[in-house]
C-alpha atoms as a PDB file:
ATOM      1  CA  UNK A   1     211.212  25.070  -8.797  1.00  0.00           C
ATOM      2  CA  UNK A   2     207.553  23.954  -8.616  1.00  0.00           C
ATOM      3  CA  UNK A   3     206.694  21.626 -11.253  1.00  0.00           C
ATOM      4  CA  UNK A   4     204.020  22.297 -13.762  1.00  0.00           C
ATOM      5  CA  UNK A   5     200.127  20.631 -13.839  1.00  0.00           C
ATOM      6  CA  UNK A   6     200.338  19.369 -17.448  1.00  0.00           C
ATOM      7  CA  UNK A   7     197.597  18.946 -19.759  1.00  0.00           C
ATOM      8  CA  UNK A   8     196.737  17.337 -23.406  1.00  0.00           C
ATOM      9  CA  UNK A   9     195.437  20.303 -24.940  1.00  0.00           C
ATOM     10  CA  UNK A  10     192.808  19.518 -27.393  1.00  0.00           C
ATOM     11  CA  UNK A  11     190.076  21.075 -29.576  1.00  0.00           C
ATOM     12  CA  UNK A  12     187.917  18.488 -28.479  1.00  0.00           C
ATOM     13  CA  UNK A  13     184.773  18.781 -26.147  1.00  0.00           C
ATOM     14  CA  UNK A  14     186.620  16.329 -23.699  1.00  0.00           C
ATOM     15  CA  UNK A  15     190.248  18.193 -24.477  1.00  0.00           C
ATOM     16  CA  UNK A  16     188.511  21.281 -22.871  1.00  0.00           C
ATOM     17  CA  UNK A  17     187.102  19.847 -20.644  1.00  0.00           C
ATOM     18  CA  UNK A  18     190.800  18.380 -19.055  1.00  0.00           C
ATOM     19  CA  UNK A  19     191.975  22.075 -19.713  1.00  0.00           C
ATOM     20  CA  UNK A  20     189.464  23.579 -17.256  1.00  0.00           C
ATOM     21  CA  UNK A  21     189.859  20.110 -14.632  1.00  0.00           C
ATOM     22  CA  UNK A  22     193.082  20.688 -14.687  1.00  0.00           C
ATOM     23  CA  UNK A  23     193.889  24.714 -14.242  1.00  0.00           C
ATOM     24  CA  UNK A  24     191.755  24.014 -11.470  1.00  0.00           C
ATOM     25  CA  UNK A  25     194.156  21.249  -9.905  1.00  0.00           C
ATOM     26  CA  UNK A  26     196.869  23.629 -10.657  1.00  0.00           C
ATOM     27  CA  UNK A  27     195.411  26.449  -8.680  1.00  0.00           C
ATOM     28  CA  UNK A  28     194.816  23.897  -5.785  1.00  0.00           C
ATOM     29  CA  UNK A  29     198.578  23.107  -5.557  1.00  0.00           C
ATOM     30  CA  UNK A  30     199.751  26.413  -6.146  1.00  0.00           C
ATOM     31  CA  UNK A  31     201.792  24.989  -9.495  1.00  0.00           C
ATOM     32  CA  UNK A  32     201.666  26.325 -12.944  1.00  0.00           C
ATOM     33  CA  UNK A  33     199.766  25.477 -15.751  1.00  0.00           C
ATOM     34  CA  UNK A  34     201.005  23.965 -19.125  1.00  0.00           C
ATOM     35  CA  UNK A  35     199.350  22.950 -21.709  1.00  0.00           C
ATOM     36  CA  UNK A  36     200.703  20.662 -24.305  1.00  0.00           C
ATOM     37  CA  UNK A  37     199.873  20.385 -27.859  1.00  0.00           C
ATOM     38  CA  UNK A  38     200.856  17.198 -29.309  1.00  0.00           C
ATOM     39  CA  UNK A  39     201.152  16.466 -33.212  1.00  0.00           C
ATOM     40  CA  UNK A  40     202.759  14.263 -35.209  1.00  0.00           C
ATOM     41  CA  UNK A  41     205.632  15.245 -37.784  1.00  0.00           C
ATOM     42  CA  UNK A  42     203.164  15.829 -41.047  1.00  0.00           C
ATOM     43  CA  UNK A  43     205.298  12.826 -43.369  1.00  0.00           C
ATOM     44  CA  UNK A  44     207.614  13.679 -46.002  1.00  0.00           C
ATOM     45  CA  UNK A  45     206.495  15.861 -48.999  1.00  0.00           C
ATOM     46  CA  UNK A  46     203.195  16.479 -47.291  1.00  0.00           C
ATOM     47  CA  UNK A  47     201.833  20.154 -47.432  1.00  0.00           C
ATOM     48  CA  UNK A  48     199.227  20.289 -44.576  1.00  0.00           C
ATOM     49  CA  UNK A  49     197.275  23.246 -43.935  1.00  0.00           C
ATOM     50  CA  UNK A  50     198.918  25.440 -41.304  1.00  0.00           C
ATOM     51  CA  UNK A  51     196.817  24.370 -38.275  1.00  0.00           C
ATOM     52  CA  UNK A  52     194.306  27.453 -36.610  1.00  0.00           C
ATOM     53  CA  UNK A  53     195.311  27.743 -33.284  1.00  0.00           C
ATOM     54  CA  UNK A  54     193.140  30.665 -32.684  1.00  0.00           C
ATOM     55  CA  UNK A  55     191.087  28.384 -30.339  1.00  0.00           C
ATOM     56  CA  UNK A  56     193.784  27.793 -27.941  1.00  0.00           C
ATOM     57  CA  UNK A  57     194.936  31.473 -27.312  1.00  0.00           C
ATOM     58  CA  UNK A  58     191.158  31.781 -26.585  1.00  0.00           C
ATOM     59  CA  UNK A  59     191.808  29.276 -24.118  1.00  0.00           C
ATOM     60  CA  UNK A  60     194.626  30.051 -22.173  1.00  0.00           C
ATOM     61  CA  UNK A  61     192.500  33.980 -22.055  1.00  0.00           C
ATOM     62  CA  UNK A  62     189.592  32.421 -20.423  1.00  0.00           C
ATOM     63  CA  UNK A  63     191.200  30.256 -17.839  1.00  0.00           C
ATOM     64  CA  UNK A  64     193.440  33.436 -17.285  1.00  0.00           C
ATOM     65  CA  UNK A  65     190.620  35.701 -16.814  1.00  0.00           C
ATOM     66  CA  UNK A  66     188.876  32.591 -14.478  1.00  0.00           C
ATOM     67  CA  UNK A  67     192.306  32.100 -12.372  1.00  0.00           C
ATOM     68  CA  UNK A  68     194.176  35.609 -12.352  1.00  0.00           C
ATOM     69  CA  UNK A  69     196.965  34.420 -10.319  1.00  0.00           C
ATOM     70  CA  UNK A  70     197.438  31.449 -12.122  1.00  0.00           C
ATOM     71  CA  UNK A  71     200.823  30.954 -14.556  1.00  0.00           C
ATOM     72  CA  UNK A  72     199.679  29.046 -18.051  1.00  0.00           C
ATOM     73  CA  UNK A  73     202.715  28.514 -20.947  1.00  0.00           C
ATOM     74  CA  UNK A  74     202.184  26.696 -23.752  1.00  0.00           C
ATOM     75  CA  UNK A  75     204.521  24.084 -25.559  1.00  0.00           C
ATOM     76  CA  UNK A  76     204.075  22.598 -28.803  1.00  0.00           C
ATOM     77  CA  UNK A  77     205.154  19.141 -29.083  1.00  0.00           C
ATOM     78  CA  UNK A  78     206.045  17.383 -32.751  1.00  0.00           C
ATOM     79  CA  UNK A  79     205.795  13.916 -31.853  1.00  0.00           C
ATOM     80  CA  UNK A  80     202.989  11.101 -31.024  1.00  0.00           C
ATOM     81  CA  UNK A  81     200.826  12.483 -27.965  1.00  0.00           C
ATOM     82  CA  UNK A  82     200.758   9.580 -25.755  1.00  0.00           C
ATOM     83  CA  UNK A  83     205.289   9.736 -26.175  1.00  0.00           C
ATOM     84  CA  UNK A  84     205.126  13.323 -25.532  1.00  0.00           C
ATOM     85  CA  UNK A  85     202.229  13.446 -22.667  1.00  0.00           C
ATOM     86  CA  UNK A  86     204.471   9.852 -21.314  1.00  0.00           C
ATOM     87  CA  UNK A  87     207.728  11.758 -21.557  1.00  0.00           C
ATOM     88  CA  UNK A  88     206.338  15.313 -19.331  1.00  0.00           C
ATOM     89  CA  UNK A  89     205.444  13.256 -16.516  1.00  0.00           C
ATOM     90  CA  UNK A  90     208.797  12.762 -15.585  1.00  0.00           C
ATOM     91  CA  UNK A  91     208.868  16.918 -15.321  1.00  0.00           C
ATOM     92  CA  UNK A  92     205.134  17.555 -14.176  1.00  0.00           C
ATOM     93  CA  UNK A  93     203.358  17.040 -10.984  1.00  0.00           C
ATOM     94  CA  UNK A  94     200.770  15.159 -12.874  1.00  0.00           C
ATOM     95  CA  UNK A  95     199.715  15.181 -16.764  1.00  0.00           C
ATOM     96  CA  UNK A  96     195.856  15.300 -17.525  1.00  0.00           C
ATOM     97  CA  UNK A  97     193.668  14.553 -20.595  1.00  0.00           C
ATOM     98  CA  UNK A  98     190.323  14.075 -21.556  1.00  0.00           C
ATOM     99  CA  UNK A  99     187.891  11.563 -22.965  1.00  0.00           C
ATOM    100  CA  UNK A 100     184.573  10.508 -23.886  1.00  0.00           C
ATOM    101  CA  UNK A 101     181.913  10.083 -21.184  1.00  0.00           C
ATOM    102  CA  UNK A 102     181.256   6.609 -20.359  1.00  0.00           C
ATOM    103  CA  UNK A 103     177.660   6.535 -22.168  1.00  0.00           C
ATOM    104  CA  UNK A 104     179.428   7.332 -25.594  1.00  0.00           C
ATOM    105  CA  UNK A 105     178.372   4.527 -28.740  1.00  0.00           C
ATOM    106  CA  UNK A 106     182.544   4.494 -29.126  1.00  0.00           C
ATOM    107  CA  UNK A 107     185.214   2.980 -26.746  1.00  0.00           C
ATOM    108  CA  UNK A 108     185.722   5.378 -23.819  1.00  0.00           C
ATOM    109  CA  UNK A 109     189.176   5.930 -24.516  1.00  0.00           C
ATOM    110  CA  UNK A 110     189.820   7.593 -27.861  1.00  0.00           C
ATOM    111  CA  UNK A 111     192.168   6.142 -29.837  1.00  0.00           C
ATOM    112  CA  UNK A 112     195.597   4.754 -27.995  1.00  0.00           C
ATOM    113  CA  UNK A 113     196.065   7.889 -26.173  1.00  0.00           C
ATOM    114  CA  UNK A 114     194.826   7.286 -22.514  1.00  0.00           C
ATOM    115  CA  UNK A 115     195.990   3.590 -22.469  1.00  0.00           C
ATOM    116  CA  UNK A 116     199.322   4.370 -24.359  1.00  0.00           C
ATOM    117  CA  UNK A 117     199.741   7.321 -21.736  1.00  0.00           C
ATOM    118  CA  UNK A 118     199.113   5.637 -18.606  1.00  0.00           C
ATOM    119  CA  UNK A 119     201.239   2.700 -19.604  1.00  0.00           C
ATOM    120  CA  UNK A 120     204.296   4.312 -19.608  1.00  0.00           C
ATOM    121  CA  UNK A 121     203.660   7.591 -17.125  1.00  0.00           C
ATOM    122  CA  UNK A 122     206.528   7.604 -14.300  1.00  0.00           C
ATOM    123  CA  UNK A 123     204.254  10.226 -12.779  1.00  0.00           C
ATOM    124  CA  UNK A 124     200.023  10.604 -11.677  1.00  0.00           C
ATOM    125  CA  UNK A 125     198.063  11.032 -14.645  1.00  0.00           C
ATOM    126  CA  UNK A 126     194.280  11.561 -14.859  1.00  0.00           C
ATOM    127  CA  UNK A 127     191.417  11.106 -17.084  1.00  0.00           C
ATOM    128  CA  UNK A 128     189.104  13.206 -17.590  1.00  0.00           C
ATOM    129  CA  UNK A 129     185.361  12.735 -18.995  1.00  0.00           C
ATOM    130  CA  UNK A 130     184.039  15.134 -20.892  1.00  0.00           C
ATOM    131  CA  UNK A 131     181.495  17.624 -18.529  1.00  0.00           C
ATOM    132  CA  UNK A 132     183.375  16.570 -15.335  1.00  0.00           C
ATOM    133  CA  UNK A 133     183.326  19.853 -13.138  1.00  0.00           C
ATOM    134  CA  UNK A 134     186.422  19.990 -10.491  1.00  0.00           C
ATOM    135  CA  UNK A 135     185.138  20.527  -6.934  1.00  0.00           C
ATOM    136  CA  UNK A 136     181.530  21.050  -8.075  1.00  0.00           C
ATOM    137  CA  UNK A 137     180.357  19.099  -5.045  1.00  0.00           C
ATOM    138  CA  UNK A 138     182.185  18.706  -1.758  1.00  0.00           C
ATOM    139  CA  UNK A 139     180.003  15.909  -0.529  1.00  0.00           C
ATOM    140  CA  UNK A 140     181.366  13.754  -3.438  1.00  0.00           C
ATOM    141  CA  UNK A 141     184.590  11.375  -1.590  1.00  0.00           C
ATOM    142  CA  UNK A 142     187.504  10.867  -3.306  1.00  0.00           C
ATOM    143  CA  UNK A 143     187.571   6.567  -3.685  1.00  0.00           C
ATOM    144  CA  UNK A 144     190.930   4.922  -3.777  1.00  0.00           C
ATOM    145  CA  UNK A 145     191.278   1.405  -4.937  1.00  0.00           C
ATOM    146  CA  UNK A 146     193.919  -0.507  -2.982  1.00  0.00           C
ATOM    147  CA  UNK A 147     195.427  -3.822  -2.645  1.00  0.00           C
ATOM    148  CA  UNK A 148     196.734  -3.950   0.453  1.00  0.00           C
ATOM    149  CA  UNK A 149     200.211  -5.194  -0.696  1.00  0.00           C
ATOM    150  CA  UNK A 150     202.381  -2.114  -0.382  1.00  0.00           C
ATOM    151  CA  UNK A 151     202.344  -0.490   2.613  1.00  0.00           C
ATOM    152  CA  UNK A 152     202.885   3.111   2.167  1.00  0.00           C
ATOM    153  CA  UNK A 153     200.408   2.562  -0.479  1.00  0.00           C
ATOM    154  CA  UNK A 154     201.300   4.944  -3.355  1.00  0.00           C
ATOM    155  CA  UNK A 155     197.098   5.164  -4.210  1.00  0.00           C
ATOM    156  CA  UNK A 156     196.195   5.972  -0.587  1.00  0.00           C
ATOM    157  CA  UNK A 157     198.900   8.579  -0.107  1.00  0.00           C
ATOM    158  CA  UNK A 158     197.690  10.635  -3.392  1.00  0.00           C
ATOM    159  CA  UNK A 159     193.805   9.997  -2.327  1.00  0.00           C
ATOM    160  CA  UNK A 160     194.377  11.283   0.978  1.00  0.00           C
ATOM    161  CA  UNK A 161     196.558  14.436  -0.560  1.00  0.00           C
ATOM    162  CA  UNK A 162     193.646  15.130  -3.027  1.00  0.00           C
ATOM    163  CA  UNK A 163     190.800  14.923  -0.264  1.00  0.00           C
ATOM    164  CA  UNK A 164     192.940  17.599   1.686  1.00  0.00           C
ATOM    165  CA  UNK A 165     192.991  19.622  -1.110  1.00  0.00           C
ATOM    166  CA  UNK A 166     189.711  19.280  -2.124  1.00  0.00           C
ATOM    167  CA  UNK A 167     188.019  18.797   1.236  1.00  0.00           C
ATOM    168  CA  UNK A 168     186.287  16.117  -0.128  1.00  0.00           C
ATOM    169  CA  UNK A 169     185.451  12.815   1.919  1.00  0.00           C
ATOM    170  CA  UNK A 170     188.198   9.319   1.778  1.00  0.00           C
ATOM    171  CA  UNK A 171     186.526   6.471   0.515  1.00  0.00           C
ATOM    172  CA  UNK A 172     189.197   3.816   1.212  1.00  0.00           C
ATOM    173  CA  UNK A 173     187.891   0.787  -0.575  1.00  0.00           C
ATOM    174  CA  UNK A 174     189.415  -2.880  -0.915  1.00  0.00           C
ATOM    175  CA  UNK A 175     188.181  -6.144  -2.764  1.00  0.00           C
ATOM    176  CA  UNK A 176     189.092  -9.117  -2.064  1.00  0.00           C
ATOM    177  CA  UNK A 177     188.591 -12.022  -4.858  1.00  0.00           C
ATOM    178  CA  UNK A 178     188.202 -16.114  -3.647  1.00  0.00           C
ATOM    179  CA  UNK A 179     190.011 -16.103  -6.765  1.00  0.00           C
ATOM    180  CA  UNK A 180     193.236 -14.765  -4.928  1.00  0.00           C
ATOM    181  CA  UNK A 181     192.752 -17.004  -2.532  1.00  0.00           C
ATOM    182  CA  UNK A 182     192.606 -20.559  -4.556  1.00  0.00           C
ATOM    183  CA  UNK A 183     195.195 -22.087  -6.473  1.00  0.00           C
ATOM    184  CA  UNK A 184     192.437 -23.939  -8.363  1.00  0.00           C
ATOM    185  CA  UNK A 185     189.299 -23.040  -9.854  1.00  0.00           C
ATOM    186  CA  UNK A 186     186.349 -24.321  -7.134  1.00  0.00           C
ATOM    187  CA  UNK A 187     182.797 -25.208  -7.976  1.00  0.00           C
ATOM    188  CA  UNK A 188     182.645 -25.180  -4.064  1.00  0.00           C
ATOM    189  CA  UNK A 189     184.603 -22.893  -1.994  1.00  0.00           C
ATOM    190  CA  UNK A 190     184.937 -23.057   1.926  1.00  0.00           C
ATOM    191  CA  UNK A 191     183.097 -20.321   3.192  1.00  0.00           C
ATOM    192  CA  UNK A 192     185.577 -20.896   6.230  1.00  0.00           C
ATOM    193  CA  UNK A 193     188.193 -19.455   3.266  1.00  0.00           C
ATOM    194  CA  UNK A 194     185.937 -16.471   2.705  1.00  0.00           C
ATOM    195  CA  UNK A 195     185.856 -15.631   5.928  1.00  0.00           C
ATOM    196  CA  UNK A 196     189.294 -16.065   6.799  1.00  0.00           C
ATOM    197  CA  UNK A 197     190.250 -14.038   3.815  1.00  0.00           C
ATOM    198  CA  UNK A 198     187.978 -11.286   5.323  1.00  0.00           C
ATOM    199  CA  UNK A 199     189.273 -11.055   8.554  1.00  0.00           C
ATOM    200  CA  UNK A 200     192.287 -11.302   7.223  1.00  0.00           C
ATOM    201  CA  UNK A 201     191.322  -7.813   5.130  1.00  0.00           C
ATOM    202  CA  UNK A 202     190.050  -5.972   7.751  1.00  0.00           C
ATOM    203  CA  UNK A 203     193.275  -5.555   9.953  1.00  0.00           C
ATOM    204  CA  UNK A 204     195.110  -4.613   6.968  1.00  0.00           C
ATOM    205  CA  UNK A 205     193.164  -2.051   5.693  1.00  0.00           C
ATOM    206  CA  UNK A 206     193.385  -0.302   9.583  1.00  0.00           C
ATOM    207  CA  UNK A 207     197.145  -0.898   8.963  1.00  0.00           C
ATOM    208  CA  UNK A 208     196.867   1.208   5.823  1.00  0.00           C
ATOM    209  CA  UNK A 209     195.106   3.859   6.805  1.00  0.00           C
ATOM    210  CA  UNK A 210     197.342   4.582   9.806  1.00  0.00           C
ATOM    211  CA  UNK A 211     200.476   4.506   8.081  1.00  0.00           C
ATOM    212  CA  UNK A 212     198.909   7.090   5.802  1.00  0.00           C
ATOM    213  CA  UNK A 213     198.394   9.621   8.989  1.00  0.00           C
ATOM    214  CA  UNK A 214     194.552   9.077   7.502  1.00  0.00           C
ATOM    215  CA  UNK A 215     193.403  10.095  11.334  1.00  0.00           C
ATOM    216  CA  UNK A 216     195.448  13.133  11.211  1.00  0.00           C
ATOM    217  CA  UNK A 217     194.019  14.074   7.592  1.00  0.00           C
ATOM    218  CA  UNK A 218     191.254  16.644   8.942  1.00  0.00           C
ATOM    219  CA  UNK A 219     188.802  14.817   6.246  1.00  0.00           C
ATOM    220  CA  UNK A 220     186.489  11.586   6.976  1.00  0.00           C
ATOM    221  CA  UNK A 221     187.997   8.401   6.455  1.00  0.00           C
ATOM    222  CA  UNK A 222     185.724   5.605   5.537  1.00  0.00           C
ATOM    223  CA  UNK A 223     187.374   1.956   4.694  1.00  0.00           C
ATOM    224  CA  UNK A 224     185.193  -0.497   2.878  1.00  0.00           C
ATOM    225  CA  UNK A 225     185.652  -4.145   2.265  1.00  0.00           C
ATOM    226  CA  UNK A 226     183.915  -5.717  -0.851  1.00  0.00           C
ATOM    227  CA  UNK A 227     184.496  -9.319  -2.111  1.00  0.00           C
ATOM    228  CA  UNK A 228     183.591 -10.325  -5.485  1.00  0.00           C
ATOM    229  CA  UNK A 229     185.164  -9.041  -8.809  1.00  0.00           C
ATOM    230  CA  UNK A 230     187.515  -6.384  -8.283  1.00  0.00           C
ATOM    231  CA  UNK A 231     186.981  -3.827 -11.292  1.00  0.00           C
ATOM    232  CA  UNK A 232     182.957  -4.257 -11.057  1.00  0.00           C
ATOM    233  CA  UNK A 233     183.062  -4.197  -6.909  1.00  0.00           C
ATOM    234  CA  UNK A 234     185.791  -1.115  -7.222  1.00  0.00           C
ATOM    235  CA  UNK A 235     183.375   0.609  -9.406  1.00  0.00           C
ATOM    236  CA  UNK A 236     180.188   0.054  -7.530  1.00  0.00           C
ATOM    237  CA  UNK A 237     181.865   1.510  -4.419  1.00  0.00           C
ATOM    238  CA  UNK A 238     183.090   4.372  -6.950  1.00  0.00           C
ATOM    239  CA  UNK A 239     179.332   5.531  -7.377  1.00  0.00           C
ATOM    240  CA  UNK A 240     178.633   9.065  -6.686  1.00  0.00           C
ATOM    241  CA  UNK A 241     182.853  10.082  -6.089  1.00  0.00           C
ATOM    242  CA  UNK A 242     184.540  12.929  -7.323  1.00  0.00           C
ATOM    243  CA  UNK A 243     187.954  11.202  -8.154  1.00  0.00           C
ATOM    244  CA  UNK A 244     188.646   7.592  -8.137  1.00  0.00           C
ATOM    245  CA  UNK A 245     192.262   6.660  -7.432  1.00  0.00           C
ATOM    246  CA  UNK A 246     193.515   3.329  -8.777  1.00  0.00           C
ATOM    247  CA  UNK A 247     197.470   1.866  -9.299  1.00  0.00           C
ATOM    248  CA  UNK A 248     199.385   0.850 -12.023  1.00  0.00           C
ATOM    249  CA  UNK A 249     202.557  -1.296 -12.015  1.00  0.00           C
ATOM    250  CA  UNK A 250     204.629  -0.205 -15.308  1.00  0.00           C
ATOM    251  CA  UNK A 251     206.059  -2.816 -17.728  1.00  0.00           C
ATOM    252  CA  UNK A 252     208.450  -0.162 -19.517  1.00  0.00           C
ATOM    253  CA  UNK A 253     209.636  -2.938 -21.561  1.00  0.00           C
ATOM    254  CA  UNK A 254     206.398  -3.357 -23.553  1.00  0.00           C
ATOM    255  CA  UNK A 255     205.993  -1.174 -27.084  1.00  0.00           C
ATOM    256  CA  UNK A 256     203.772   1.946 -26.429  1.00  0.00           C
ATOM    257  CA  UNK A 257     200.301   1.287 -25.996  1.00  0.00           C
ATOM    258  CA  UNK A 258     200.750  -2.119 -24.357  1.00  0.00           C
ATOM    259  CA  UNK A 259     198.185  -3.421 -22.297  1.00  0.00           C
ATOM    260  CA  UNK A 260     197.571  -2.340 -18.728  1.00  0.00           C
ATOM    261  CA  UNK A 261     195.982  -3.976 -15.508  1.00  0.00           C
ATOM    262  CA  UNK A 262     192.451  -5.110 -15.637  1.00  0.00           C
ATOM    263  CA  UNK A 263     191.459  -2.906 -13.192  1.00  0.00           C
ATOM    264  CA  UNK A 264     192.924   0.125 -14.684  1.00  0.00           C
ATOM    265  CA  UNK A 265     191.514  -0.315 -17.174  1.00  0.00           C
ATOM    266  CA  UNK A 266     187.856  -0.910 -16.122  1.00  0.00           C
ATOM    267  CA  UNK A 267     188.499   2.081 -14.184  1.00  0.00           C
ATOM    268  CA  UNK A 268     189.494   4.202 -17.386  1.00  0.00           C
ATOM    269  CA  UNK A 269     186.549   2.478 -19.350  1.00  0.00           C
ATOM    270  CA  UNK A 270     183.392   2.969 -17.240  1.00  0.00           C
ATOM    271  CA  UNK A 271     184.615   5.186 -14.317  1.00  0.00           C
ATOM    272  CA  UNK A 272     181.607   8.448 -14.477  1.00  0.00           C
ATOM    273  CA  UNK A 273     184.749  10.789 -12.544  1.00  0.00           C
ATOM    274  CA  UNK A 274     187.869  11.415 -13.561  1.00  0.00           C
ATOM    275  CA  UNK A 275     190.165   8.566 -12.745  1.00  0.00           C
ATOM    276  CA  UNK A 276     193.878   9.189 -11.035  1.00  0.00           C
ATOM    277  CA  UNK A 277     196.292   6.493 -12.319  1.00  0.00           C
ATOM    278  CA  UNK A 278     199.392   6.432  -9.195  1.00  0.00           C
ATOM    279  CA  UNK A 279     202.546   4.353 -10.562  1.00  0.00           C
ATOM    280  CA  UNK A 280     203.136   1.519  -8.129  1.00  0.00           C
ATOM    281  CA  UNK A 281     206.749   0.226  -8.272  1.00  0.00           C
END
């Protein structure tokens, strides 16, 4: 059975926005289309107004008439939407939602959802901004973020699998932070450290990339080294890409919502393209 590409399916300029993004994705890997709506138990002796869900049948029409040989279902979902988003990536091939472009006078990430949601995926999930266009420009790489620590890297493997997909251009980036490197806080660092730290980098980023197969991917494969701070370095090298892939190393024991990595979430705050968030374990 092929898994489904499952998406938060929202009213919501940005909630549209992941719906298109992602039948797209779907009809890339050949995998079927569901979109979940999410909503809360109304509480006890409530009387809500039966919700108009006129809009979505209008949606699942147009993204049928778009991809004819694309499957689309629909579930409905009483429960919190970051539980019931969490809980499908353990039966999806990834989950996608939406959000506010960067440039918005609110937070990025509306509400708890995104940051609740990526907390506690077991699967790829990605975010969305509202007006991002899937594919619209080949030239535009696909950036992972790596740390050079796990080797397969988890990050690099779905990168490289997008960039096929996509035939889009790898942009393999790593930072490395004196701040790694010192036990101690340093009004003045060896550059000797730096440098060492560097070389030390560059070897291990080749390593990387060739247990990958990223010579055998039929795309170009760039590797970057960047020192400094990692989110605002990651970013900068992020500039112009169509997909940014970054890691994130669950703590399932945390409530839901908890906080994530602070390059995560950088990435999720100011990333311009949709961000890919890989579980590391």
């Amino acid at each position: 059975m092929v898994l489904p590409v499952t998406v938060g399916a929202a009213r919501s300029p940005e909630g549209l926005t992941a719906a298109d993004w992602a039948a797209r994705e779907a009809v890339l890997r050949a995998a079927p289309l569901r979109l979940l709506r999410a909503r809360r138990r109304p509480a006890a002796g409530s009387h809500p107004p039966e919700p108009d869900g006129s809009w979505l049948s209008a949606k699942v029409s147009e993204l049928s008439t778009r991809h004819p040989q694309l499957e689309i279902t629909v579930e409905e979902a009483a429960d919190d939407p970051a539980k019931a988003l969490a809980a499908s990536t353990e039966k999806s091939q990834l989950v996608v939602i939406g959000s506010r472009p960067a440039h918005a006078v609110t937070t990025r990430l509306t509400g708890s959802l995104a940051l609740g949601l990526v907390a506690h995926a077991r699967g790829p999930v990605v975010v969305v901004p509202e007006g991002s266009a899937h594919g619209a420009d080949t030239e535009r790489p696909v950036v992972a973020g790596l740390d050079l620590r796990t080797v397969p890297d988890p990050v690099l493997a779905y990168a490289l699998q997008a960039a096929r997909r996509e035939h889009h251009p790898l942009r393999a980036v790593h930072v490395w932070s004196l701040q790694g490197v010192y036990s101690y806080p340093s009004a003045l660092p060896n550059p000797r450290v730096g440098a060492n730290a560097k070389s030390a980098a560059s070897p291990a980023l080749r390593a990387a990339l060739a247990a990958a197969g990223a010579g055998e991917a039929e795309v170009p494969v760039e590797g970057v080294l960047r020192s400094g701070a990692v989110g605002p370095r990651l970013l900068h090298s992020a500039a112009g890409a169509g997909l940014l892939v970054v890691g994130h190393r669950a703590r399932r024991h945390l409530p839901l919502g908890s906080r994530i990595g602070p390059v995560t979430h950088a990435a999720l705050q100011h990333a311009v393209a949709p961000v890919a968030v890989v579980p590391c374990e």
